[in-house]
N, C-alpha and C. Protein backbone atom coordinates (compact mmCIF):
# COMPACT_ATOMS: atom_id res chain seq x y z
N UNK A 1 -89.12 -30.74 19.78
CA UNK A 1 -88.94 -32.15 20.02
C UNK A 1 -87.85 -32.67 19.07
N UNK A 2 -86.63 -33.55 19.84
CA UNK A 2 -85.69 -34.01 18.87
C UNK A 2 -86.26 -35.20 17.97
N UNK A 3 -86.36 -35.27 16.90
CA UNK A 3 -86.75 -36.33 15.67
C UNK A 3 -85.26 -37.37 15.27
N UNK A 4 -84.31 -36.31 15.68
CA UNK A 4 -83.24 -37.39 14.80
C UNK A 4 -81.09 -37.15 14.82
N UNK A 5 -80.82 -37.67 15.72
CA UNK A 5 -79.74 -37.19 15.95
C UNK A 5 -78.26 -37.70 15.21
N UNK A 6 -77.39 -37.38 14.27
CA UNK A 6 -76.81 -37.85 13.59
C UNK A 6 -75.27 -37.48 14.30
N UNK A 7 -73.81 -38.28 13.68
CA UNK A 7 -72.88 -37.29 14.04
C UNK A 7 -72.76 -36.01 13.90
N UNK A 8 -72.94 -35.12 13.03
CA UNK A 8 -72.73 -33.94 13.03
C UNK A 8 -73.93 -33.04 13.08
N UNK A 9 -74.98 -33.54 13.35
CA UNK A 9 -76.53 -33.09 13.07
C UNK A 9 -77.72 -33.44 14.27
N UNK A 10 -78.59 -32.25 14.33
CA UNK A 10 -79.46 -32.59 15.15
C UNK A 10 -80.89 -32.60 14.44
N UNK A 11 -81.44 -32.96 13.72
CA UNK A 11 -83.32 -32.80 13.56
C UNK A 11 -83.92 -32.65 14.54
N UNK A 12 -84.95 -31.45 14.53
CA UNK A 12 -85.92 -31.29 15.75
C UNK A 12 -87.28 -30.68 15.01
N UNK A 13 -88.34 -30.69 15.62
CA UNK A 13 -89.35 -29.57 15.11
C UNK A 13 -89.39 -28.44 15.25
N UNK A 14 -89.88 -27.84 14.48
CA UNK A 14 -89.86 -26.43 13.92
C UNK A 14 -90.81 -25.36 15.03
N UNK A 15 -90.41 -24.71 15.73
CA UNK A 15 -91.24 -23.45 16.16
C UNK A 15 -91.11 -22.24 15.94
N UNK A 16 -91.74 -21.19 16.45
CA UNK A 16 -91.56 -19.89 16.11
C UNK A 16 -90.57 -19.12 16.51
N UNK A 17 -89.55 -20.01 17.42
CA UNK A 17 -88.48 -19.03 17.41
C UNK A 17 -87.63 -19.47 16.14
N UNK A 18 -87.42 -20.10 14.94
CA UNK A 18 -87.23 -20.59 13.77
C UNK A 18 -88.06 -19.11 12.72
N UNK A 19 -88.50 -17.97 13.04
CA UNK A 19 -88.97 -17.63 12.06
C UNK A 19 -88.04 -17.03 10.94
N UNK A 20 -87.07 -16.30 11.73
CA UNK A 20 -86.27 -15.41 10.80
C UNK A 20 -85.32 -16.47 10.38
N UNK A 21 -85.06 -17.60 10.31
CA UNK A 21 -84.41 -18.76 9.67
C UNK A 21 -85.05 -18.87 8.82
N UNK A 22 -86.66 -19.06 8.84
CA UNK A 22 -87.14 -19.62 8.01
C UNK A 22 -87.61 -18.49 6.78
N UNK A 23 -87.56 -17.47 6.97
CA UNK A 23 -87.76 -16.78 6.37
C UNK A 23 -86.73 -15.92 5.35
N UNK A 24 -85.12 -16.41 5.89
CA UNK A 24 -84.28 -16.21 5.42
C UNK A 24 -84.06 -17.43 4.16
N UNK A 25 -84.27 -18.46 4.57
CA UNK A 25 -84.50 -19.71 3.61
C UNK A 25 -85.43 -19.60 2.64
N UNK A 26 -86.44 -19.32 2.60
CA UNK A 26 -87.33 -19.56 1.37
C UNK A 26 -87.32 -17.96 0.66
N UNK A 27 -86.39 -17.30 0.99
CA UNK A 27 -86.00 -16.34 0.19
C UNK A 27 -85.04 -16.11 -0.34
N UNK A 28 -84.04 -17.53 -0.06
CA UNK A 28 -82.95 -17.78 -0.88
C UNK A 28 -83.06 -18.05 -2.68
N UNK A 29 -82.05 -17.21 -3.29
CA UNK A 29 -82.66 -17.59 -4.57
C UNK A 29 -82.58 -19.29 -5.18
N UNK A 30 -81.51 -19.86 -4.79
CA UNK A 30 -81.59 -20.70 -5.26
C UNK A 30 -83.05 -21.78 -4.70
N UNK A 31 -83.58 -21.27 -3.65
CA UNK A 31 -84.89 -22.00 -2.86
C UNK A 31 -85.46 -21.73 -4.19
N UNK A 32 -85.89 -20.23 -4.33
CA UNK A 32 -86.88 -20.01 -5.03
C UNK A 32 -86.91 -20.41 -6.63
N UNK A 33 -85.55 -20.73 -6.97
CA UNK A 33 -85.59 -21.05 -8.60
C UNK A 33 -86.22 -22.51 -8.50
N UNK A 34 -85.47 -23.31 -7.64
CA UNK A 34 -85.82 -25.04 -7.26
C UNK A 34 -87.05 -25.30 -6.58
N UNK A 35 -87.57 -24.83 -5.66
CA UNK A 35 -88.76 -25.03 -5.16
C UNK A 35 -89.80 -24.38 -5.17
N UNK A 36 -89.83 -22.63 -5.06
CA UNK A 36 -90.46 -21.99 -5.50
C UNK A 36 -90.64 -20.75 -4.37
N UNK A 37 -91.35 -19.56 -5.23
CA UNK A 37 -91.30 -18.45 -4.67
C UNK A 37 -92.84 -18.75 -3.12
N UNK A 38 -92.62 -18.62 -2.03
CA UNK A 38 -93.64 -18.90 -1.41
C UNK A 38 -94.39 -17.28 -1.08
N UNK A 39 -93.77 -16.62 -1.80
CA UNK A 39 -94.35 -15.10 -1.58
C UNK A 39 -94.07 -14.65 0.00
N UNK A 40 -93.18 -14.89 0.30
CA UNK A 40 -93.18 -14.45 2.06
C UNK A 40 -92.03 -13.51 2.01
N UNK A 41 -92.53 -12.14 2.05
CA UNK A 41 -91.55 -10.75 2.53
C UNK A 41 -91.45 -10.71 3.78
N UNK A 42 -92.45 -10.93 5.06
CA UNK A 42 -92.21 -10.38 6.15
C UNK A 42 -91.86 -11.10 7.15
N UNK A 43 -91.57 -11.19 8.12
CA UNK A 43 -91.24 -11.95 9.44
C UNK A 43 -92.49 -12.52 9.97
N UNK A 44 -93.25 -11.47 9.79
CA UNK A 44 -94.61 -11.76 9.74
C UNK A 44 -95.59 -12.66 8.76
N UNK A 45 -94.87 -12.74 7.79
CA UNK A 45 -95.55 -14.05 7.01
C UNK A 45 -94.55 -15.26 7.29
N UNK A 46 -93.66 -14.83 7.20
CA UNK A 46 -93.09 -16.40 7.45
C UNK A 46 -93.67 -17.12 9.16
N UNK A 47 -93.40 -16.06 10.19
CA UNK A 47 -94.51 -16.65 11.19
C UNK A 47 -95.91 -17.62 10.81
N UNK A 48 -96.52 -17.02 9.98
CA UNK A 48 -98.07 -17.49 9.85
C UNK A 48 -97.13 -19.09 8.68
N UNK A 49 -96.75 -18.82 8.12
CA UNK A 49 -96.20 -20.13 7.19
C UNK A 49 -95.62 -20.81 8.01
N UNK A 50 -95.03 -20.82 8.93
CA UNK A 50 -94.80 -21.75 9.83
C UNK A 50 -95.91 -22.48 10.75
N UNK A 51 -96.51 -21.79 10.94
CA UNK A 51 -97.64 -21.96 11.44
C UNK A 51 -99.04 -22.50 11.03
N UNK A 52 -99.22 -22.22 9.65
CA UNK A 52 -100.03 -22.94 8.59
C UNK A 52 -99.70 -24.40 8.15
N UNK A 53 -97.44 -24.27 8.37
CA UNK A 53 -96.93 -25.20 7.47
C UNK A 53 -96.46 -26.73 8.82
N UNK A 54 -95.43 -26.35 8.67
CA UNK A 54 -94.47 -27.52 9.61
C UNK A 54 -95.24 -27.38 10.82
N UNK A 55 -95.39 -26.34 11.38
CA UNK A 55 -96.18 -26.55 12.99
C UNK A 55 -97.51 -27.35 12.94
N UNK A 56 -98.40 -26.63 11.95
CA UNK A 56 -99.52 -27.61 12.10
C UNK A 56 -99.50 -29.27 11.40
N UNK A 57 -98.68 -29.31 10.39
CA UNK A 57 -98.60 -30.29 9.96
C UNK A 57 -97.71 -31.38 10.93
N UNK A 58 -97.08 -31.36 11.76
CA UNK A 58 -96.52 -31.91 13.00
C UNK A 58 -97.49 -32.40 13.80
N UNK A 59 -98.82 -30.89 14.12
CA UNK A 59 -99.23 -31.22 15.48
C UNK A 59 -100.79 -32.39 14.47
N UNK A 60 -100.99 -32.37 13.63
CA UNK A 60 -102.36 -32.56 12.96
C UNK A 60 -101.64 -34.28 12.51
N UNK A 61 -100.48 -34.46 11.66
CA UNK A 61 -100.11 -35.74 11.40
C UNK A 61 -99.19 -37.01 11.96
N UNK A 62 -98.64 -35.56 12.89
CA UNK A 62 -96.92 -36.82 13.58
C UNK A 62 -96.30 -36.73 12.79
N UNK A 63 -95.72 -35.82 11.58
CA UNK A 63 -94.50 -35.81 10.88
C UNK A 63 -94.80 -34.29 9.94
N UNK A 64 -92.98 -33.61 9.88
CA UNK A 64 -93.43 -32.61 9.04
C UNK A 64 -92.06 -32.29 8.53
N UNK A 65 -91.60 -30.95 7.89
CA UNK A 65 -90.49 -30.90 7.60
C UNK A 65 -89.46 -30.36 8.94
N UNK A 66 -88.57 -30.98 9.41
CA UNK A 66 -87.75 -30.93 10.71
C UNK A 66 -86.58 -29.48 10.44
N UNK A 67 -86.37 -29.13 11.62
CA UNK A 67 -85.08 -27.93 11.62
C UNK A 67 -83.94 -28.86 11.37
N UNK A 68 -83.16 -28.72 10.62
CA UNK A 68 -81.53 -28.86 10.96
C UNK A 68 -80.47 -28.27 11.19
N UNK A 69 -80.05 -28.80 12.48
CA UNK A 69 -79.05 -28.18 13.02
C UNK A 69 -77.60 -28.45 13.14
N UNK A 70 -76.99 -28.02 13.12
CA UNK A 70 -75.35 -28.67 12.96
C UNK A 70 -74.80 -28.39 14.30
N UNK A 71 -74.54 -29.37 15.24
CA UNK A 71 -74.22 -28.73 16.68
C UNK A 71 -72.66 -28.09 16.50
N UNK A 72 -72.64 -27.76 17.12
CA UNK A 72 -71.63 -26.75 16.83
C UNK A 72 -70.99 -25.99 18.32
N UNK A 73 -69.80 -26.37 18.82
CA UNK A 73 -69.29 -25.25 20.17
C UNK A 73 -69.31 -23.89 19.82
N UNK A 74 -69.26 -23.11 20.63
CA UNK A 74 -69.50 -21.80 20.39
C UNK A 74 -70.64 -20.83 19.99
N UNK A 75 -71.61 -21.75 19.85
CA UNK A 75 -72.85 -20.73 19.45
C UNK A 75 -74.08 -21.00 20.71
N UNK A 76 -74.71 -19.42 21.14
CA UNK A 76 -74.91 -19.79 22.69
C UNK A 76 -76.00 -21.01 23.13
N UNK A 77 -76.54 -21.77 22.12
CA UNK A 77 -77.46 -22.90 22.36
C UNK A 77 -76.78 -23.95 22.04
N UNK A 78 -75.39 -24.37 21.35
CA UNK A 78 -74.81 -25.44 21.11
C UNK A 78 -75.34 -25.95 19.57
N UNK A 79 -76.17 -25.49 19.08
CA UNK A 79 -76.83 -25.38 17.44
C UNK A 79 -77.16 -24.81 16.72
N UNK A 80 -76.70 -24.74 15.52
CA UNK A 80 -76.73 -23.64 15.00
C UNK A 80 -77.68 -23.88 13.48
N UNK A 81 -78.57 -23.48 13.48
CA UNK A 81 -79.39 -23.79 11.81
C UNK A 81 -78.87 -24.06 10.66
N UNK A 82 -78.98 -25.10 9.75
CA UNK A 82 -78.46 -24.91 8.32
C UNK A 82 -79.80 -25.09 7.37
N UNK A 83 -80.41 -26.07 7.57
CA UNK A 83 -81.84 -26.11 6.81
C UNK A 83 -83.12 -26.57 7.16
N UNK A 84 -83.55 -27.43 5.98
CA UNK A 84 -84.35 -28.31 6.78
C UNK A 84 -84.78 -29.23 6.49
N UNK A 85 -85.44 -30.38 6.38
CA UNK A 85 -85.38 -32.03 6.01
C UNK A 85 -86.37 -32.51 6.56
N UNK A 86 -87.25 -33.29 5.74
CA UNK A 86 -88.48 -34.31 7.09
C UNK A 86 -89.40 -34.48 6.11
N UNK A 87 -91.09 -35.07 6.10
CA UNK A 87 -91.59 -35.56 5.62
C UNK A 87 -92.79 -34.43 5.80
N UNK A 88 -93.51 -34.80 3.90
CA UNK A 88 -94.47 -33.97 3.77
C UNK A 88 -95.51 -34.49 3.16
N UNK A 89 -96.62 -34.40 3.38
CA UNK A 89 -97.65 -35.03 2.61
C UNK A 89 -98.25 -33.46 1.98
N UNK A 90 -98.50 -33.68 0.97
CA UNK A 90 -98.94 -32.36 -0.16
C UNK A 90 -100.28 -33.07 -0.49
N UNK A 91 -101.03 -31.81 -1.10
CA UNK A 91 -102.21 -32.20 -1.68
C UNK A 91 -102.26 -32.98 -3.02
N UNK A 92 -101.04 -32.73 -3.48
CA UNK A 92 -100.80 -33.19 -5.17
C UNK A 92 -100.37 -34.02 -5.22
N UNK A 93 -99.88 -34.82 -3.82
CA UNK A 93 -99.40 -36.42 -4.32
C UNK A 93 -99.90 -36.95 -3.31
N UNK A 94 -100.29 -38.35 -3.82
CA UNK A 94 -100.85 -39.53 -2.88
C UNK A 94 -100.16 -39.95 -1.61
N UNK A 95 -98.93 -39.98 -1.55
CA UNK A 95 -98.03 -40.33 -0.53
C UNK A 95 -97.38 -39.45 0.17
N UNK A 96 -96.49 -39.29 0.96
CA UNK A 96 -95.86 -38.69 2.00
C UNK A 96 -94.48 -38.85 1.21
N UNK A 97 -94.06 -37.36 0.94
CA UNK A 97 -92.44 -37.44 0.24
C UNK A 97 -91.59 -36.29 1.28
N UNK A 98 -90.50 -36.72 0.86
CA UNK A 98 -89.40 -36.16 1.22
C UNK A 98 -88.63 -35.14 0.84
N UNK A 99 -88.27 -33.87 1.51
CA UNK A 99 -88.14 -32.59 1.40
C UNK A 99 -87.06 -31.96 2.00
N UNK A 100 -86.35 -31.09 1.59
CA UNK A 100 -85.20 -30.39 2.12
C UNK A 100 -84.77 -29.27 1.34
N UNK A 101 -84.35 -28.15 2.14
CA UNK A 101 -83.45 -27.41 2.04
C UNK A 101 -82.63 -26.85 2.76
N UNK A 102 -81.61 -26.47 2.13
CA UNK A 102 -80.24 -25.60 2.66
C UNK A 102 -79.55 -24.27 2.78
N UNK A 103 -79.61 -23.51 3.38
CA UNK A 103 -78.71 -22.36 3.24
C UNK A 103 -77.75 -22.86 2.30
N UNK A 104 -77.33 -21.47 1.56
CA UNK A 104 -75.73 -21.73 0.51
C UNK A 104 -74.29 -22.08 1.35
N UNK A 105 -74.25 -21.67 2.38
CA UNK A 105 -73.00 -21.83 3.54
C UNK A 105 -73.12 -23.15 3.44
N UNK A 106 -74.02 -24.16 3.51
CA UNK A 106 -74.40 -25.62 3.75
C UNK A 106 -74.06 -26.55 3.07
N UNK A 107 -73.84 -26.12 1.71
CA UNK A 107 -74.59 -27.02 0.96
C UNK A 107 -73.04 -27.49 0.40
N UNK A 108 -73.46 -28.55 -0.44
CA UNK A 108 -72.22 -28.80 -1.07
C UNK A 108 -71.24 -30.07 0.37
N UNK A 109 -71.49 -30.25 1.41
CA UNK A 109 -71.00 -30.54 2.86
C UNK A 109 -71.16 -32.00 2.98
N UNK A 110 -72.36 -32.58 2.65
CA UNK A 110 -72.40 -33.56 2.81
C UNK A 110 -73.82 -33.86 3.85
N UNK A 111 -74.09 -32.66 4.29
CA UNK A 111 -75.25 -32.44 5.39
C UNK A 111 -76.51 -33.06 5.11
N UNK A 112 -76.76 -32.59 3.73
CA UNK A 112 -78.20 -32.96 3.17
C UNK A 112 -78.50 -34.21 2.60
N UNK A 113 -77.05 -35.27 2.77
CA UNK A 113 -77.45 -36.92 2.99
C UNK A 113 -77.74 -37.33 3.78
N UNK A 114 -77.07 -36.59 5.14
CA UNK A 114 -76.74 -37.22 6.57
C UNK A 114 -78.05 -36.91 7.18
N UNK A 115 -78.80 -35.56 6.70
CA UNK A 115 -80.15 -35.16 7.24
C UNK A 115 -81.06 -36.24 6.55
N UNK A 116 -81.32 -36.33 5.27
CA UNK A 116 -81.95 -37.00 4.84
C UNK A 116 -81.93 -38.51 5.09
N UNK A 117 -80.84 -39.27 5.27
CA UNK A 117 -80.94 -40.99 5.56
C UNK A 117 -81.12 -40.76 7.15
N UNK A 118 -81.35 -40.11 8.06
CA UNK A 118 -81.93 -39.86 9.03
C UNK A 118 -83.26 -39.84 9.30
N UNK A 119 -83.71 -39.13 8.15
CA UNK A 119 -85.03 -39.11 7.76
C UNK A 119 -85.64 -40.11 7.54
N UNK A 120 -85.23 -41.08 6.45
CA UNK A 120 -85.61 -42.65 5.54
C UNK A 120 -85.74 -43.36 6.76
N UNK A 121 -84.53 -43.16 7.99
CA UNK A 121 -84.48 -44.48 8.91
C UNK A 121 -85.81 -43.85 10.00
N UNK A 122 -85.94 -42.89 10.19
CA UNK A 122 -86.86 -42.57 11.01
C UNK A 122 -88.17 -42.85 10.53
N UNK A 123 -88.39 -42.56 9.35
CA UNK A 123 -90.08 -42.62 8.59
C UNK A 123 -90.70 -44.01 8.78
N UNK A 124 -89.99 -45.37 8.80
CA UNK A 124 -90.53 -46.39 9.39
C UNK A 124 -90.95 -46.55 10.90
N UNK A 125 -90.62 -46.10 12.04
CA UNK A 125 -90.68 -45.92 12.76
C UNK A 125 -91.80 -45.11 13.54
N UNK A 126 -92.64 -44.56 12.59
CA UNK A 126 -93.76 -43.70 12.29
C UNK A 126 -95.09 -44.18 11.36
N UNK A 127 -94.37 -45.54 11.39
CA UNK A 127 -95.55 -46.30 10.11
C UNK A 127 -95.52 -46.14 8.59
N UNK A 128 -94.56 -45.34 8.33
CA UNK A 128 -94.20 -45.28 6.73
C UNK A 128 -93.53 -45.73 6.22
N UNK A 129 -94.06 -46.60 4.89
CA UNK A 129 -93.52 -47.61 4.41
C UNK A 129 -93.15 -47.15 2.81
N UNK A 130 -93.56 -46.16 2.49
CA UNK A 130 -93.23 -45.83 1.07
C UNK A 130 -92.85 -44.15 0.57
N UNK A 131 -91.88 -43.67 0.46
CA UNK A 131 -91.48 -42.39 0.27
C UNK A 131 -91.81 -41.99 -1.07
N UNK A 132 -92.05 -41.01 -1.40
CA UNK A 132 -91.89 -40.45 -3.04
C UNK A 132 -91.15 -38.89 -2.37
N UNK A 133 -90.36 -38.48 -3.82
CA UNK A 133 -89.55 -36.98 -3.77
C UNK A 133 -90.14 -36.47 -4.86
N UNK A 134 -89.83 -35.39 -4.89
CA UNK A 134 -90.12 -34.51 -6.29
C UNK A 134 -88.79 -33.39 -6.20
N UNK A 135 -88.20 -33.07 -7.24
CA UNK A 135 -87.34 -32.31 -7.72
C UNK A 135 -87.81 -31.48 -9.23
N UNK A 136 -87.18 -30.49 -9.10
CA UNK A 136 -86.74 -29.66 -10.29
C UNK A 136 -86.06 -30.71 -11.61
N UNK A 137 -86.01 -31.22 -12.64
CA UNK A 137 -84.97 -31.16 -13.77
C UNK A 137 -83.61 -31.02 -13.60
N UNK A 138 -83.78 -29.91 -13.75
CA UNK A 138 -82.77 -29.15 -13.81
C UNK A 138 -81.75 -28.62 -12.48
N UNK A 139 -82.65 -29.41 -11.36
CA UNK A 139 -81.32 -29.47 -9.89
C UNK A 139 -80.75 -30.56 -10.15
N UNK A 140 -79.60 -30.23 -10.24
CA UNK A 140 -78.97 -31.51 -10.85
C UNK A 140 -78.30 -31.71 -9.21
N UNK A 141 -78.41 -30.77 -8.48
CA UNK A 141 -78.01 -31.40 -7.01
C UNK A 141 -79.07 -32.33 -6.14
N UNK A 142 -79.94 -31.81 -5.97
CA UNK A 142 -81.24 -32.86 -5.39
C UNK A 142 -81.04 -34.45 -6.59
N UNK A 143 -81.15 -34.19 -7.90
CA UNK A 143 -81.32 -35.83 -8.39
C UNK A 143 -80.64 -36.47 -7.98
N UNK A 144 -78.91 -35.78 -8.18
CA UNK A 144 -78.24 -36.62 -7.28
C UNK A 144 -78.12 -37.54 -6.01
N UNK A 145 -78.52 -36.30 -5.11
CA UNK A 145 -78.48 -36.41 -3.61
C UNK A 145 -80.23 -38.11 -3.61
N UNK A 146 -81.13 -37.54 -4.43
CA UNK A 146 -82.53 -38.75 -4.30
C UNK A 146 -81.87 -40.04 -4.61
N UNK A 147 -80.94 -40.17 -5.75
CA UNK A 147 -80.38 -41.46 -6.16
C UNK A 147 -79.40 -41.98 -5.50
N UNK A 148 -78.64 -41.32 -4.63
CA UNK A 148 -77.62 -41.88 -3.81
C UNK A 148 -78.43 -42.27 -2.67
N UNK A 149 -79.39 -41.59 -2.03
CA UNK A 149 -80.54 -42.10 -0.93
C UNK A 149 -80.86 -43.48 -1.51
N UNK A 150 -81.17 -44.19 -2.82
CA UNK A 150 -81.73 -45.21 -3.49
C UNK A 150 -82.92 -45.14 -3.70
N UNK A 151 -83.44 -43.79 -4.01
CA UNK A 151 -84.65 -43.35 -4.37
C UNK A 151 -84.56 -43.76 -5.87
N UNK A 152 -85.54 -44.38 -6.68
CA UNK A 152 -85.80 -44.49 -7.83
C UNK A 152 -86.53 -43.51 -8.88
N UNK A 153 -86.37 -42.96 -9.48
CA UNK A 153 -86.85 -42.35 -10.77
C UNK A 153 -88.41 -43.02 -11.06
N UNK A 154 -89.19 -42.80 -11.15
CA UNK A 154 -90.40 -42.85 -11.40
C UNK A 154 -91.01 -42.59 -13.22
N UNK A 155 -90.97 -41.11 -13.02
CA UNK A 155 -91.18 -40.33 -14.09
C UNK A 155 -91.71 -38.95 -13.65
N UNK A 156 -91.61 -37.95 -15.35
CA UNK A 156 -91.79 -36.64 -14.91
C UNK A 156 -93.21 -36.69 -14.66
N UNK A 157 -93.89 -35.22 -14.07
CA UNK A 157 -95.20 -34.96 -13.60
C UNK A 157 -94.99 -33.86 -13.99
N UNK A 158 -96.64 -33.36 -13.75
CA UNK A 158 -97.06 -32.14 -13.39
C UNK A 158 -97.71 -32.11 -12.50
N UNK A 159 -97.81 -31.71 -11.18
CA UNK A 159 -98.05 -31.35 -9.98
C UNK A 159 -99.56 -30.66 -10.30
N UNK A 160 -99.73 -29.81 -10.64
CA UNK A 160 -100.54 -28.68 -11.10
C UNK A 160 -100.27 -28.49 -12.65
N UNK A 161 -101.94 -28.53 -13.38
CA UNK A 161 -101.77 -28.68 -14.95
C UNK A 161 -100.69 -27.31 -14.82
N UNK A 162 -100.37 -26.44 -14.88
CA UNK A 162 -99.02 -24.85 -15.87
C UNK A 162 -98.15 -25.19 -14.74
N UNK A 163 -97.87 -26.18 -13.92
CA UNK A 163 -96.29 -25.97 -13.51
C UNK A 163 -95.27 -26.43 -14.49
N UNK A 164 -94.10 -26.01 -13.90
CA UNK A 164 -92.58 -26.35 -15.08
C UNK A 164 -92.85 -27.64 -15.13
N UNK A 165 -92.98 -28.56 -14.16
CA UNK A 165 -93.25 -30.19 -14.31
C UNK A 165 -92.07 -30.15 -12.96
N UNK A 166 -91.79 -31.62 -12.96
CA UNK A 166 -91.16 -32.28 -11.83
C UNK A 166 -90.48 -33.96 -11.74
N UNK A 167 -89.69 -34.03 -11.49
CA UNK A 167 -89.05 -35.82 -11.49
C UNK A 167 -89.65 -35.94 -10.05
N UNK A 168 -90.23 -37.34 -10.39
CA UNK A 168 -91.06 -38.14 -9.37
C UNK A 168 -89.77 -38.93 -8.68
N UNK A 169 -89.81 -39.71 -7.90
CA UNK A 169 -88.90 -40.45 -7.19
C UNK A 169 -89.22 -41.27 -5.99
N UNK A 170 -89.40 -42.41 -5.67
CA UNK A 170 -90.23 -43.67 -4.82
C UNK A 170 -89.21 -44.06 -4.54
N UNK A 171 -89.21 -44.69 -3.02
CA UNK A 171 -88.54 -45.80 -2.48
C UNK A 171 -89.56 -46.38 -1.47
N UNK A 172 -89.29 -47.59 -1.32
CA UNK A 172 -90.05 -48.38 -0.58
C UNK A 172 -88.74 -48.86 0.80
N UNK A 173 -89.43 -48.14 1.83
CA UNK A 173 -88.56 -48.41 3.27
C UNK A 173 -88.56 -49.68 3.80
């Protein structure tokens, strides 16, 4: 289902023909230094994590983290994957925050604003009125990218008492 169509970008939901994308993504290192290792070696786990993750959380809430696609001529569906972007409600925070990642080919482009304020304008539209993010410290690309959105700084957390910690980040839509 399309969620969100930008100039250079398509948002849609996530299915299982998305596995080996997705499984190529959260085994990116830079995923795993910034967001974290989700332990998924096989095609076969990333199936079931899709399936645990964005699929059910779609079909169970009406919102989850979306595919992004960069349409593109020449590739035989007209789109071609770069990451992914959309809304998550976690067990560790009260609210519904905002989430993304990118292949390395991606990044740096400008993509992961254009996905994301796609996102912000859509989340009202769905009944959500208040975003929070969480980042790494030390991504000094995500703080960026939250504060140019006009996401505000909050303060640090800990998610879970032994994680590294995390910058909080709220906007009100």
């Amino acid at each position: 289902m399309e969620i969100a169509r930008t100039a250079r970008l398509r948002l849609r939901t996530a299915n299982l023909d998305d596995t080996a994308f997705y499984y190529t993504l959260v085994n990116d290192p830079a995923f795993i230094e910034h967001i974290g290792d989700r332990g998924i070696r096989s095609l076969d786990d990333a199936r079931q994590a899709l399936l645990a993750g964005p699929i059910a959380m779609q079909e169970t809430r009406g919102h989850s983290l979306y595919m992004v696609e960069l349409n593109e001529e020449g590739s035989p569906d007209g789109h071609v994957a770069i990451g992914m972007c959309g809304l998550i409600k976690r067990d560790t925070l009260d609210e519904i925050d905002i989430g993304y990642a990118y292949l390395p080919d991606w990044r740096g482009q400008g993509y992961a604003f254009e996905a994301a304020r796609a996102v912000l304008d859509y989340a009202p539209t769905i009944g959500i009125r208040r975003l929070l993010a969480i980042t790494s410290p030390n991504n000094l690309a995500s703080n960026g990218l939250l504060r140019k959105l006009g996401m505000n700084f909050v303060h640090f957390t800990h998610l879970v008492p032994d994680d590294a910690g995390s910058n909080l980040y709220s906007l009100e839509l």
